[in-house]
C-alpha atoms as a PDB file:
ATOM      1  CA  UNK A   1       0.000   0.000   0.000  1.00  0.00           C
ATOM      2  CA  UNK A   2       1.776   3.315  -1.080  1.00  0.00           C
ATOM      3  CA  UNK A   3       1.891   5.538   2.247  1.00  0.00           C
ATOM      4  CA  UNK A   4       1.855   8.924   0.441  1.00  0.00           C
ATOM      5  CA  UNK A   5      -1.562   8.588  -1.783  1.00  0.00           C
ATOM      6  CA  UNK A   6      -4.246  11.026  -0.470  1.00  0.00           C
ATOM      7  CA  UNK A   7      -7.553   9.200   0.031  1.00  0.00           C
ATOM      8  CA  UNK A   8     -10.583   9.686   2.333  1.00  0.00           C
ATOM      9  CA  UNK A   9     -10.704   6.155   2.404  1.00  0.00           C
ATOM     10  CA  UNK A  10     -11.584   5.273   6.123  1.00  0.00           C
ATOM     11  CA  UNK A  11     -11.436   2.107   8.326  1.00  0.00           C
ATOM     12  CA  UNK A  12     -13.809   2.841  11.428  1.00  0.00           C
ATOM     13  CA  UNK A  13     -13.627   1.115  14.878  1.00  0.00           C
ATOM     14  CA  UNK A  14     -17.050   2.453  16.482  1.00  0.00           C
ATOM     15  CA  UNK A  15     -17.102   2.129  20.289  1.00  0.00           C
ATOM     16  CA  UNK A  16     -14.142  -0.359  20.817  1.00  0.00           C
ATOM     17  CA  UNK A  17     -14.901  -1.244  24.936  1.00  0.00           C
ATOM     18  CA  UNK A  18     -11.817  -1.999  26.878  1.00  0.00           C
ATOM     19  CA  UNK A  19     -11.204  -2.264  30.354  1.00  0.00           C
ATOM     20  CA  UNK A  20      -8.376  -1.228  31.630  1.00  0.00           C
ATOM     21  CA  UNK A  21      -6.115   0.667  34.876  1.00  0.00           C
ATOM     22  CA  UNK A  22      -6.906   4.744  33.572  1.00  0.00           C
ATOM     23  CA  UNK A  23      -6.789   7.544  36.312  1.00  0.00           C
ATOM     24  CA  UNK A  24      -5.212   9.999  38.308  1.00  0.00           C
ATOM     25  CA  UNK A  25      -6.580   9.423  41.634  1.00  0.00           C
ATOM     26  CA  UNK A  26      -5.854   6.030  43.854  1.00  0.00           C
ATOM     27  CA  UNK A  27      -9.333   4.774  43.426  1.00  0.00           C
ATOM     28  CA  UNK A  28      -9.136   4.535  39.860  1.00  0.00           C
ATOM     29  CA  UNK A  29      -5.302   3.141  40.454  1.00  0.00           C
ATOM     30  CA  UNK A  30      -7.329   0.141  42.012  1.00  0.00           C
ATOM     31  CA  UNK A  31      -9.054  -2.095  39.764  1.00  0.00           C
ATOM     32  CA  UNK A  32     -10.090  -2.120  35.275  1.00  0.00           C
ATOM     33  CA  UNK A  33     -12.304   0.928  34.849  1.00  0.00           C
ATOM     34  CA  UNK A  34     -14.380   0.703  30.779  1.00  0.00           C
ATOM     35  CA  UNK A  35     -13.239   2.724  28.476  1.00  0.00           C
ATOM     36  CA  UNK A  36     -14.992   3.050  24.805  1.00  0.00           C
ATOM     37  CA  UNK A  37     -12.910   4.491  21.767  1.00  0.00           C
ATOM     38  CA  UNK A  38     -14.255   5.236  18.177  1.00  0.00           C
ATOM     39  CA  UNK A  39     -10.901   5.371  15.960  1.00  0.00           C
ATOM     40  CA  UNK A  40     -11.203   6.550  12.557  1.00  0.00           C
ATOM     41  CA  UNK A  41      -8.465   5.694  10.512  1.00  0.00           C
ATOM     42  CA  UNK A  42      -7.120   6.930   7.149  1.00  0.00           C
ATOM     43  CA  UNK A  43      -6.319   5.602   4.366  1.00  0.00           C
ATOM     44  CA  UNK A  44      -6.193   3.815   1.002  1.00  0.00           C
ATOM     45  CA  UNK A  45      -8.466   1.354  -0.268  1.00  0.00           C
ATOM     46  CA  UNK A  46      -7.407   1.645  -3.959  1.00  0.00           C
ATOM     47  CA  UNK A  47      -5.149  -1.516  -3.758  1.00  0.00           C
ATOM     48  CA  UNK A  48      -7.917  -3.577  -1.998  1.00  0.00           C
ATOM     49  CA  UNK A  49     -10.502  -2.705  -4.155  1.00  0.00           C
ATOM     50  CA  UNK A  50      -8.686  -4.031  -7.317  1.00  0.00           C
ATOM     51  CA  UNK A  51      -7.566  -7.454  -5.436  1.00  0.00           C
ATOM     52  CA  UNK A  52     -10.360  -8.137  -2.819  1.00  0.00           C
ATOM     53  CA  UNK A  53      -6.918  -9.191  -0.331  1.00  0.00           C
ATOM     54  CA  UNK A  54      -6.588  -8.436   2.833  1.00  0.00           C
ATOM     55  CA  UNK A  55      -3.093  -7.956   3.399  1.00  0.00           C
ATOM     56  CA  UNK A  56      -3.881  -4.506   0.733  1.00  0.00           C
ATOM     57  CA  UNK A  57      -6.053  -3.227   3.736  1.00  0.00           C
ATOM     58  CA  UNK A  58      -6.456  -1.890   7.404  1.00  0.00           C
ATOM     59  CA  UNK A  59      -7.317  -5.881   9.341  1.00  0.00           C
ATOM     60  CA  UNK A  60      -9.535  -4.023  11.858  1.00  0.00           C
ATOM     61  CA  UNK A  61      -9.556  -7.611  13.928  1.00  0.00           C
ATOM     62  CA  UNK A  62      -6.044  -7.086  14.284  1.00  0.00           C
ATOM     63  CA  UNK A  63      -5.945  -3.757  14.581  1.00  0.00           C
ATOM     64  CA  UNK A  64      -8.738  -3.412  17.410  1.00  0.00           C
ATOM     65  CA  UNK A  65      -6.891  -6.215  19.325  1.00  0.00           C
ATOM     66  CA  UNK A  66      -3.819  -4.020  19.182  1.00  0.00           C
ATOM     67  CA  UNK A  67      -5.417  -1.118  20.528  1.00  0.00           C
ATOM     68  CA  UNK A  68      -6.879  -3.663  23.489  1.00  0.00           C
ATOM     69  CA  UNK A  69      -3.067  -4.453  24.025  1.00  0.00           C
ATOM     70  CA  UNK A  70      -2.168  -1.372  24.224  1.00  0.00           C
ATOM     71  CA  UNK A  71      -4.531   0.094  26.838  1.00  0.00           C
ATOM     72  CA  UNK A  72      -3.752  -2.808  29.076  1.00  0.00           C
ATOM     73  CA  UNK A  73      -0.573  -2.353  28.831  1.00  0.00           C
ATOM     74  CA  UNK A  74      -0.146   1.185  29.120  1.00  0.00           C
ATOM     75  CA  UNK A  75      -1.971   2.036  32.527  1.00  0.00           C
ATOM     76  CA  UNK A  76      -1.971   5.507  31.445  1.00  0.00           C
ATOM     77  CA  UNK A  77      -3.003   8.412  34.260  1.00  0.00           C
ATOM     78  CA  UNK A  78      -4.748  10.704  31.204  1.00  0.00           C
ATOM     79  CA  UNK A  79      -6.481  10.090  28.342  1.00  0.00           C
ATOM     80  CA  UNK A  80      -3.897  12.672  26.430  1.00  0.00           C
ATOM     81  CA  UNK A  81      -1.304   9.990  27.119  1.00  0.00           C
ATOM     82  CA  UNK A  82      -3.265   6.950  25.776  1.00  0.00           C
ATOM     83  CA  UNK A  83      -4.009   8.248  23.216  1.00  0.00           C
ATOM     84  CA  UNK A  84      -0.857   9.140  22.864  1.00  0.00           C
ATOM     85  CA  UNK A  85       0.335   5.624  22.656  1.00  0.00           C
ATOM     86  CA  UNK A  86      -2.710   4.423  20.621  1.00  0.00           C
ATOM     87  CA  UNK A  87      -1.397   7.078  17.975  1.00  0.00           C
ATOM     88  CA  UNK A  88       2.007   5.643  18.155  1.00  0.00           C
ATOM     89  CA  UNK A  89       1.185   2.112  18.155  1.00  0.00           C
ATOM     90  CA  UNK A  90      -1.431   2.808  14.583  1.00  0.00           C
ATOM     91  CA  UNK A  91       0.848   4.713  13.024  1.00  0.00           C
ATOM     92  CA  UNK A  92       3.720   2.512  14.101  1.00  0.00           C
ATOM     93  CA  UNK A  93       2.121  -0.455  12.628  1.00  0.00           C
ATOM     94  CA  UNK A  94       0.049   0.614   9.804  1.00  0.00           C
ATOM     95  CA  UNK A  95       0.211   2.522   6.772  1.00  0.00           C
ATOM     96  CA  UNK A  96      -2.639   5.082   7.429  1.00  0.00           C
ATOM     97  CA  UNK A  97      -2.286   8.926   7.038  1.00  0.00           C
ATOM     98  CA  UNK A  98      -4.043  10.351   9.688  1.00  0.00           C
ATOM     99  CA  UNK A  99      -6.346   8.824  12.848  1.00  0.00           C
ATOM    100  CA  UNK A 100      -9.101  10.714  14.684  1.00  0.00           C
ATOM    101  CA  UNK A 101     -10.003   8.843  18.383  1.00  0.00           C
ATOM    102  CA  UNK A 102     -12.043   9.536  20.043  1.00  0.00           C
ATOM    103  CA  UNK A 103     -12.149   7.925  23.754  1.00  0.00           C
ATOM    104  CA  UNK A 104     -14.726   7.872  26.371  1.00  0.00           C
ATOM    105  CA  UNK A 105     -14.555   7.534  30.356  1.00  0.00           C
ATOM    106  CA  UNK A 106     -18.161   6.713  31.165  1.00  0.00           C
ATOM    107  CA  UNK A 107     -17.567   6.429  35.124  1.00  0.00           C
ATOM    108  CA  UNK A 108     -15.406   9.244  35.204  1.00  0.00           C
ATOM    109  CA  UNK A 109     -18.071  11.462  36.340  1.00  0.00           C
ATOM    110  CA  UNK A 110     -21.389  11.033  37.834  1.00  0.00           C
ATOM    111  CA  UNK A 111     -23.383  13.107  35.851  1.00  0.00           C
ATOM    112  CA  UNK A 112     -21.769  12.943  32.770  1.00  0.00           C
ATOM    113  CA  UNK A 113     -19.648  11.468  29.392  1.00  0.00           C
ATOM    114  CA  UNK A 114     -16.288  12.684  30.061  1.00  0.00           C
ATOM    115  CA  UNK A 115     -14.390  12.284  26.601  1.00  0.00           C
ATOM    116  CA  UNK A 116     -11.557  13.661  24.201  1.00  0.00           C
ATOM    117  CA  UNK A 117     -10.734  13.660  20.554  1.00  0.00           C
ATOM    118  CA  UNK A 118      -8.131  13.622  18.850  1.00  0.00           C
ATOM    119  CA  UNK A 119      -6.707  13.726  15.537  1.00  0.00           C
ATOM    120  CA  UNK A 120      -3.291  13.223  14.143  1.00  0.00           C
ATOM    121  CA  UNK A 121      -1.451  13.083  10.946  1.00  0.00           C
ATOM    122  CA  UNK A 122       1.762  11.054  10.087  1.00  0.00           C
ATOM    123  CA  UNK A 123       3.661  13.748  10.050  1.00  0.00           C
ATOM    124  CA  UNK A 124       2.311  15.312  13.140  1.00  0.00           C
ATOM    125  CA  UNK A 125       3.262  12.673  14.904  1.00  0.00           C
ATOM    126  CA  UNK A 126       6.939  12.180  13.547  1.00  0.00           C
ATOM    127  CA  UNK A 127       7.659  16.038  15.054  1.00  0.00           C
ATOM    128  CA  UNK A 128       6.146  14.672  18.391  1.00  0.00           C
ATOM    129  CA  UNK A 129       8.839  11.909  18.809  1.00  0.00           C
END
């Protein structure tokens, strides 16, 4: 797949649920709290749509059981930061051009959806490193 083609080709991921260690304070320190991220991811499709193969694509299997991975993992205290690392693990990995996420931290608050979005480009994210 040729990484410099502009497209609005788009893989979506709508409300991914993970659970996993997010927080500042103790209590959220203490056990798997849900998160639920929408990624938007993009791309090319031009290859795939001549060959019908996967391996010319975004797997989204693959690529949503990265992103699980990677929350686990991470343990992050903000958001910012995972998604942070989500950003650097897609564009790490696959040969999209930009990613909008956006992730949501339904018992963060009582009352309400506490959420961000963001969006990054490749080469957005090669001045952050």
């Amino acid at each position: 797949m040729n990484h410099h083609e502009i497209s609005a080709d788009s893989v979506i991921l709508e409300n991914l649920q993970i659970n996993t260690i997010i927080g500042v304070n103790e209590e959220e320190r203490l056990a798997p709290q849900p998160l639920i991220i929408t990624a938007s991811l993009q791309t090319s499709f031009n290859q795939a749509m001549k060959s019908d193969a996967l391996m010319d694509t975004l797997d989204y299997k693959t690529i949503s059981e990265g992103m699980i991975q990677c929350c686990q993992a991470n343990q992050s205290q903000l958001l910012e930061h995972l998604a942070y690392t989500l950003f650097v693990y897609l564009f790490s990995t696959w040969p999209i051009q930009s990613a909008l996420l956006h992730i949501k931290k339904p018992q963060a608050l009582p009352n309400s959806l506490a959420s961000i979005r963001c969006y990054r480009t490749r080469d957005c994210m090669k001045k952050l490193a």
